[in-house]
N, C-alpha and C. Protein backbone atom coordinates (compact mmCIF):
# COMPACT_ATOMS: atom_id res chain seq x y z
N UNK A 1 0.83 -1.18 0.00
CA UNK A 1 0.00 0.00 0.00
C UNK A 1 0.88 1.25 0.00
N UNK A 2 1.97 1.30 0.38
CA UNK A 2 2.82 2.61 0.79
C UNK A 2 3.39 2.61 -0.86
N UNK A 3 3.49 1.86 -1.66
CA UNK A 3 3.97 2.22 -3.41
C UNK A 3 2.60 3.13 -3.97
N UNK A 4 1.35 2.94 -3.48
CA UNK A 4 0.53 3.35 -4.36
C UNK A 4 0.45 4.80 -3.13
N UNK A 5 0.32 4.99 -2.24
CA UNK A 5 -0.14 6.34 -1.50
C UNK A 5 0.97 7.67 -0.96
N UNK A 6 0.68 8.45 -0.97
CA UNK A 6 1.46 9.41 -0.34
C UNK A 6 1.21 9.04 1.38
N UNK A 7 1.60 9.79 2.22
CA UNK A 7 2.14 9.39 3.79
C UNK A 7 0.65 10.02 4.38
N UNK A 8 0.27 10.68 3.79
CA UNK A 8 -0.78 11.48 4.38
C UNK A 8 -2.08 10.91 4.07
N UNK A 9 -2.16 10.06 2.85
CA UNK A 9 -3.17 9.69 2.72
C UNK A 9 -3.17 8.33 3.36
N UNK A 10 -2.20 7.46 3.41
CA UNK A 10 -1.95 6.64 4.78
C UNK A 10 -2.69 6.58 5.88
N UNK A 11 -2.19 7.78 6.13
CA UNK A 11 -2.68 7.88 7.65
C UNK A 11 -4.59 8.47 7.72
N UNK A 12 -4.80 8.94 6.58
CA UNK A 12 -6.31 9.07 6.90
C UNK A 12 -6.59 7.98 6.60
N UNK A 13 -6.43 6.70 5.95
CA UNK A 13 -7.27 5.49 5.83
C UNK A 13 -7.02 4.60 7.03
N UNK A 14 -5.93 4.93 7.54
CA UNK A 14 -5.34 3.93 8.68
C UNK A 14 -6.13 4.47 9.83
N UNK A 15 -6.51 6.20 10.25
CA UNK A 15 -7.68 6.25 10.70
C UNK A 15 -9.28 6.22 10.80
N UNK A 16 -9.41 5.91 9.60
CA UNK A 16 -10.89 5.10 8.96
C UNK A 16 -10.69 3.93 9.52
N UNK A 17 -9.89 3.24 8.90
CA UNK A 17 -10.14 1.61 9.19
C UNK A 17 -9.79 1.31 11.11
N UNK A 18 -9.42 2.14 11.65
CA UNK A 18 -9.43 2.48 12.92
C UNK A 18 -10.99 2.51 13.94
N UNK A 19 -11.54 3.61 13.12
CA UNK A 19 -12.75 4.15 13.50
C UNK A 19 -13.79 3.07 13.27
N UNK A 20 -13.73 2.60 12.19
CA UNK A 20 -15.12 1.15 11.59
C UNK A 20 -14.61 0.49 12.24
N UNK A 21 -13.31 -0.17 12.47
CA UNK A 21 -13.17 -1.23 13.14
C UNK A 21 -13.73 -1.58 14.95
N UNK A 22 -13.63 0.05 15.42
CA UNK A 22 -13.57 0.60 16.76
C UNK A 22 -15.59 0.37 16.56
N UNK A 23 -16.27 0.99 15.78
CA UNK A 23 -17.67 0.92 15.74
C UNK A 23 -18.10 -0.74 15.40
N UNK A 24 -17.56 -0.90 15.05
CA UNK A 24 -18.15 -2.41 14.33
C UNK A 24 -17.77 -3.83 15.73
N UNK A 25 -16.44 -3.73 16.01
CA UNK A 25 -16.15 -4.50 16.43
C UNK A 25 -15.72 -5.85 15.54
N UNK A 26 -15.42 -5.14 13.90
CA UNK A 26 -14.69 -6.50 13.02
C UNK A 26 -13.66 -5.84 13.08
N UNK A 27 -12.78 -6.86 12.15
CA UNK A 27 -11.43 -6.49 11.32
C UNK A 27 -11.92 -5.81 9.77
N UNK A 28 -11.44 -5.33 9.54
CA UNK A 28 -11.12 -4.75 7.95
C UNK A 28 -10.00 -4.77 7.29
N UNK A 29 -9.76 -6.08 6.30
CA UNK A 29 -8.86 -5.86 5.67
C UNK A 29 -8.41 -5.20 4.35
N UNK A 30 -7.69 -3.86 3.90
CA UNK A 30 -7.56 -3.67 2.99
C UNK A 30 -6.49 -4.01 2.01
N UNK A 31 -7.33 -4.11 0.67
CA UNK A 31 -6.12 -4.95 -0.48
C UNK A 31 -5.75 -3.46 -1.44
N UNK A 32 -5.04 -3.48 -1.39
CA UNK A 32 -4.54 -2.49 -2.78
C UNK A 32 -3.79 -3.39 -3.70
N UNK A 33 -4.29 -3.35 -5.15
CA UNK A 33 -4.00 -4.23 -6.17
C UNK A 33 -3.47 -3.56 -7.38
N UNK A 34 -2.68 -4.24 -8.75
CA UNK A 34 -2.44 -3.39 -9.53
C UNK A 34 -3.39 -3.59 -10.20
N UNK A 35 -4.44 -4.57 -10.73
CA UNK A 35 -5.23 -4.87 -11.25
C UNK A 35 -6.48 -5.60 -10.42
N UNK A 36 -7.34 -6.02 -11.12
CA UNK A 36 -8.39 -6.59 -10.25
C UNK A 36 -8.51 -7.58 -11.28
N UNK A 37 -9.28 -8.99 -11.14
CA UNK A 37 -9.64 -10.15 -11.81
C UNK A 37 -10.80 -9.98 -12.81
N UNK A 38 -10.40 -10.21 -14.22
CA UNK A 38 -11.14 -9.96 -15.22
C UNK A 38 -12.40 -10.76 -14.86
N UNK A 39 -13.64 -9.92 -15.78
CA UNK A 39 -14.85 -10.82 -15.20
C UNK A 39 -15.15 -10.96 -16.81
N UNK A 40 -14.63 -12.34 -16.81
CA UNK A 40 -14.98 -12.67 -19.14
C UNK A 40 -16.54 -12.80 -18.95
N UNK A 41 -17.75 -12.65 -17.83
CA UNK A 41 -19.23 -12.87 -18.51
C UNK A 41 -19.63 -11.33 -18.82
N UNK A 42 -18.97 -10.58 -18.18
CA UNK A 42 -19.45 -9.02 -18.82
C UNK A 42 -19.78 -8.40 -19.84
N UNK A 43 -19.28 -9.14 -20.63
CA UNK A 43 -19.10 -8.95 -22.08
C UNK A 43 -20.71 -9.52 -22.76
N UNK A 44 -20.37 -10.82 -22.49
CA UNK A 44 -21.33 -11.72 -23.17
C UNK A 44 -22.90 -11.03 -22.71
N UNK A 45 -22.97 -10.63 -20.99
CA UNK A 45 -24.19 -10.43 -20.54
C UNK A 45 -24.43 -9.05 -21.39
N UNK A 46 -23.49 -7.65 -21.24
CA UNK A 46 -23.70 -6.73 -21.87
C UNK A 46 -24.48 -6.72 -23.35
N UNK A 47 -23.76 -7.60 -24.02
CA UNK A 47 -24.09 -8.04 -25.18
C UNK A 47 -25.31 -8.73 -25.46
N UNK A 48 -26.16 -9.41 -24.71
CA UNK A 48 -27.13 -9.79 -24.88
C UNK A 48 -28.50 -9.02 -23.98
N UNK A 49 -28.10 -7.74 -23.24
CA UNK A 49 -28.99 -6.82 -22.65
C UNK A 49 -29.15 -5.97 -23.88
N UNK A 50 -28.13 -5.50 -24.31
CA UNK A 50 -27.87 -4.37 -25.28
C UNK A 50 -28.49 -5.17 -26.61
N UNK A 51 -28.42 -6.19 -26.86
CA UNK A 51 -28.85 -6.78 -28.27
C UNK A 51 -30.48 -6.71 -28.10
N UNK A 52 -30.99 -7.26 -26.90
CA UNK A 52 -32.80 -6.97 -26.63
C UNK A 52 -32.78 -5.52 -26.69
N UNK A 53 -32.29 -4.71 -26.32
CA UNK A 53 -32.84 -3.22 -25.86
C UNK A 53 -33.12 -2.82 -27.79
N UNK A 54 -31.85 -3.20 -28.40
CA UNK A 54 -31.67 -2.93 -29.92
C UNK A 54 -32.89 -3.60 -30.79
N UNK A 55 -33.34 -4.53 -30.55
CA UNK A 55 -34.36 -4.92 -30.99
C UNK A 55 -35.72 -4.60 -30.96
N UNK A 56 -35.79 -4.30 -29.49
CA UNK A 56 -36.84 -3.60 -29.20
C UNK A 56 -36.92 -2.10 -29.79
N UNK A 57 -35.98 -1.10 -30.14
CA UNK A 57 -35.91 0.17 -30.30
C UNK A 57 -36.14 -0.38 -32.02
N UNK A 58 -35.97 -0.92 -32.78
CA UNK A 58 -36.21 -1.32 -34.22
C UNK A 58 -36.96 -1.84 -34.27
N UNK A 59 -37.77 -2.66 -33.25
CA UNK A 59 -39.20 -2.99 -33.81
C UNK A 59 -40.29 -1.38 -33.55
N UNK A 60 -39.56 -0.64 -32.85
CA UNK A 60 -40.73 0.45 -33.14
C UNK A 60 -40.94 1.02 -34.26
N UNK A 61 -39.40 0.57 -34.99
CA UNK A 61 -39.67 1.72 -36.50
C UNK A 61 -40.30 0.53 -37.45
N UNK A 62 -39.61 -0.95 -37.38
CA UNK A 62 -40.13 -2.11 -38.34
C UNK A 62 -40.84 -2.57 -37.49
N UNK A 63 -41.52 -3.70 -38.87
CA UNK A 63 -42.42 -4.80 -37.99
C UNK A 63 -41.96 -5.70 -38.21
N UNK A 64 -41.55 -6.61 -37.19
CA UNK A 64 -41.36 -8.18 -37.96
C UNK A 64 -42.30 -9.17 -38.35
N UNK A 65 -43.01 -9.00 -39.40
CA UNK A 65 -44.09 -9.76 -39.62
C UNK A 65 -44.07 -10.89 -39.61
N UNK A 66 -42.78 -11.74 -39.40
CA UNK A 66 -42.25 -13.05 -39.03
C UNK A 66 -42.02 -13.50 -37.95
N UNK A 67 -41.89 -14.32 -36.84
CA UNK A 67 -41.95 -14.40 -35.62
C UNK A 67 -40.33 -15.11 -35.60
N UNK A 68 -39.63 -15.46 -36.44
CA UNK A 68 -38.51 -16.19 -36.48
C UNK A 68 -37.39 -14.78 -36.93
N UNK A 69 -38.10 -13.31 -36.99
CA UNK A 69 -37.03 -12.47 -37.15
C UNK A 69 -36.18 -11.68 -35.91
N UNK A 70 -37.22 -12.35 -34.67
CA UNK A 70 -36.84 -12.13 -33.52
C UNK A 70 -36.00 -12.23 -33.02
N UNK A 71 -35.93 -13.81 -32.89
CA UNK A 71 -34.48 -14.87 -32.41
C UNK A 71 -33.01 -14.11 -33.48
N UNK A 72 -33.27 -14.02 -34.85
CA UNK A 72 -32.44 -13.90 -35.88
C UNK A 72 -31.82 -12.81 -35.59
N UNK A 73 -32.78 -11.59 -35.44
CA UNK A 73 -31.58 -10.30 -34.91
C UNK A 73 -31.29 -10.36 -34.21
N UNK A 74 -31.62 -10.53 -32.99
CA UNK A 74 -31.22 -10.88 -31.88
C UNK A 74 -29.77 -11.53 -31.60
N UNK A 75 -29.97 -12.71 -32.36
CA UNK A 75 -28.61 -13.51 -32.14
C UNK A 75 -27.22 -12.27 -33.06
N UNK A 76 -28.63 -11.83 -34.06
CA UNK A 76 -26.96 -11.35 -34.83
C UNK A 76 -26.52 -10.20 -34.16
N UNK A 77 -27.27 -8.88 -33.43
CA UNK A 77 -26.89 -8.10 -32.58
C UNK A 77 -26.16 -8.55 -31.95
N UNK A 78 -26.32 -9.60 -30.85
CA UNK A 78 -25.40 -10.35 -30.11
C UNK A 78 -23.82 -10.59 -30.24
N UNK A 79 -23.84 -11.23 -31.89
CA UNK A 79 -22.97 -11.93 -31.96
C UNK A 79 -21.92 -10.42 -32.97
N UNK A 80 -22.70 -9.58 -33.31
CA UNK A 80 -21.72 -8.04 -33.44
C UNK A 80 -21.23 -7.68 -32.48
């Protein structure tokens, strides 16, 4: 933690985690990291919220007079 902070900001978290610890009666451990652990479903979920929302905003202007054009954009939004 002392590579990533200046001395001053140290010491105000070291008196935070002081104070919660003092109210709470837990421990608090803090991690300072250079990175954090990729989350690979973010993508996929984004991608398939954003692909319904897209479909829905184009069926207001088209119609799909087909019921199988649903699934079809859908997947292909998706899979853009």
């Amino acid at each position: 933690m002392r590579k990533f902070m200046l001395q001053e900001d140290i010491g105000i978290v070291e008196n935070r985690l002081k104070e919660f610890e003092a109210k709470t009666g837990c421990d608090l451990l803090l991690v300072v990291t250079n990175a954090s652990d990729p989350y690979p479903g973010a993508t996929w979920r984004f991608a398939v919220v954003a692909s319904f929302l897209i479909t829905l905003v184009f069926t207001y202007y088209l119609e799909f007079h087909q019921a199988w054009l649903w699934p079809v954009f859908m997947t292909g939004t998706t899979l853009l």
